[in-house]
C-alpha atoms as a PDB file:
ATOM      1  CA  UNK A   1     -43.411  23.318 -62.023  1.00  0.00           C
ATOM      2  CA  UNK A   2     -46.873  24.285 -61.709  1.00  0.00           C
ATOM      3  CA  UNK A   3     -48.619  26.546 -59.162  1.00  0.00           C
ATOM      4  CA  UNK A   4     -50.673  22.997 -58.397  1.00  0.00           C
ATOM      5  CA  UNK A   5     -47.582  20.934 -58.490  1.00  0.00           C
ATOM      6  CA  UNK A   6     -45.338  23.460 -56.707  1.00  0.00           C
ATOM      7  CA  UNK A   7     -48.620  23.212 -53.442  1.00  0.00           C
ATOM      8  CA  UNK A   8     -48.362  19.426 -53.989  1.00  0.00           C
ATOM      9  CA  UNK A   9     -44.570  19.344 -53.124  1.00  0.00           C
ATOM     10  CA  UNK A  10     -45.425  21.434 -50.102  1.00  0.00           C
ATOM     11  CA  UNK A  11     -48.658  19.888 -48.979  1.00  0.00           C
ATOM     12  CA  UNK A  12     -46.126  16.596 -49.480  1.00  0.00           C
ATOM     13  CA  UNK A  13     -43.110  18.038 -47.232  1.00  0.00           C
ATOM     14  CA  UNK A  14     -45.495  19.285 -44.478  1.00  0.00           C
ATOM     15  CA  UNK A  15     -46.773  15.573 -44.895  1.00  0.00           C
ATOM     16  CA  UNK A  16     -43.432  14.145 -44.340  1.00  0.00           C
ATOM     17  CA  UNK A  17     -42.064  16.282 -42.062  1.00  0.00           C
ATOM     18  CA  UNK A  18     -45.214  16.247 -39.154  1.00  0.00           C
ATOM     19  CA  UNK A  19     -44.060  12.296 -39.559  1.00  0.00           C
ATOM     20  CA  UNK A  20     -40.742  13.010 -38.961  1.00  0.00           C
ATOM     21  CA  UNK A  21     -39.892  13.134 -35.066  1.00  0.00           C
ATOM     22  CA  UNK A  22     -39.394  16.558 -33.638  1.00  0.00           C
ATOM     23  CA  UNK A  23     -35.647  16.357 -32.873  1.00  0.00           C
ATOM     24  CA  UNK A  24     -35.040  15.144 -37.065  1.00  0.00           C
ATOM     25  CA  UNK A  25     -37.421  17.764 -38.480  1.00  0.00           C
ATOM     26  CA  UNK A  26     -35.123  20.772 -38.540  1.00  0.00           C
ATOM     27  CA  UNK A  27     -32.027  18.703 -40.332  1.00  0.00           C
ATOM     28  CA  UNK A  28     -35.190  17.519 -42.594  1.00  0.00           C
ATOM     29  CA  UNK A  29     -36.327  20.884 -43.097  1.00  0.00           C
ATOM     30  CA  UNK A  30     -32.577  21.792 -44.090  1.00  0.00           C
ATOM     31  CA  UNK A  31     -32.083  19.097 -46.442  1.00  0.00           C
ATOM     32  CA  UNK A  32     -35.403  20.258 -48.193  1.00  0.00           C
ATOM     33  CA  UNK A  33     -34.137  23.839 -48.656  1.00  0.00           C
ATOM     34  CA  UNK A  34     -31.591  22.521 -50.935  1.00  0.00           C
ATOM     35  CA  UNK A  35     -33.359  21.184 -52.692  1.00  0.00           C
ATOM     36  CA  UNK A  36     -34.831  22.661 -56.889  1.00  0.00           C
ATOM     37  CA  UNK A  37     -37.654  21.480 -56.052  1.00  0.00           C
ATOM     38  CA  UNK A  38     -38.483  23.354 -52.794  1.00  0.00           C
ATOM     39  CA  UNK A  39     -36.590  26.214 -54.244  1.00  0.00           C
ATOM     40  CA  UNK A  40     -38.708  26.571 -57.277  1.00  0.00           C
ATOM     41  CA  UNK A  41     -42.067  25.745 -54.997  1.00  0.00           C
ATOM     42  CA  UNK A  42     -41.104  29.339 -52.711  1.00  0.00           C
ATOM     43  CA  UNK A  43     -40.648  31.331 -56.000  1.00  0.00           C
ATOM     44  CA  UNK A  44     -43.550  30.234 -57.343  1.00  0.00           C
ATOM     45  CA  UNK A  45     -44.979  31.084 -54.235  1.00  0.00           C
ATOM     46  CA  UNK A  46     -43.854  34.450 -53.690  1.00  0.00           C
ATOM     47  CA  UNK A  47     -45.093  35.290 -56.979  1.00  0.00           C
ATOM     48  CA  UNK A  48     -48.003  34.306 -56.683  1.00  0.00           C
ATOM     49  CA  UNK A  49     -48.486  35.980 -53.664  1.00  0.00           C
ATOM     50  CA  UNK A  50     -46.689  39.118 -55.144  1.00  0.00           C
ATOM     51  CA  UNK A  51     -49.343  38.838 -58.121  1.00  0.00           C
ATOM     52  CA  UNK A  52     -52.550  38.832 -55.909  1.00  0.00           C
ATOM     53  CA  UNK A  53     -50.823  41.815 -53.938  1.00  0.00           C
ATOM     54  CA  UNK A  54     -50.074  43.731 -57.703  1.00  0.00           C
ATOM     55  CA  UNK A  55     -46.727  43.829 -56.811  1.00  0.00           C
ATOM     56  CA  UNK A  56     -45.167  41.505 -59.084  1.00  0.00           C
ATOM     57  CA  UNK A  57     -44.051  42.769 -62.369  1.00  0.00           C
ATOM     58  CA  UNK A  58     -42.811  40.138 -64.594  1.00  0.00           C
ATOM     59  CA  UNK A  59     -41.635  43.250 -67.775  1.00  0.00           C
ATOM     60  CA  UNK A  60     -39.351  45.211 -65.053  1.00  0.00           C
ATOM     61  CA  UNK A  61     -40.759  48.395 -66.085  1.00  0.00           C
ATOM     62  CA  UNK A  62     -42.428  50.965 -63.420  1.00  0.00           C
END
C-alpha cells in the first residue's frame, strides 16, 4: 500500500464512520482495527511520521 493509498483508506473510514450513527461507530471503529488494511495504513503512518521526525531508521544501525 502506498503512502496515497494508505490516506485514501483513512480519508475513506473517517468517511464511513462520521455516517455511521454515534452509538455503531465504536464497534465500527473495532471491526476496522482488524483489519490489514487499517493495520498497514497506521504503519505506514507512523513511519512516515517517524521519517519527517528523523527518527525512523529502516538499516537498524545507530
Amino acid at each position: 500500500m502506498t503512502t496515497s493509498e494508505s490516506q485514501e483508506f483513512r480519508d475513506t473510514l473517517a468517511a464511513d464512520i462520521l455516517c455511521t450513527p454515534k452509538e455503531d461507530r465504536p464497534t465500527m471503529l473495532t471491526i476496522a482495527k482488524e483489519s490489514e488494511e487499517y493495520q498497514e495504513a497506521k504503519k505506514e503512518k507512523v513511519e512516515e511520521r517517524q521519517n519527517k521526525k528523523g527518527l525512523w531508521n529502516p538499516s537498524g544501525e545507530g
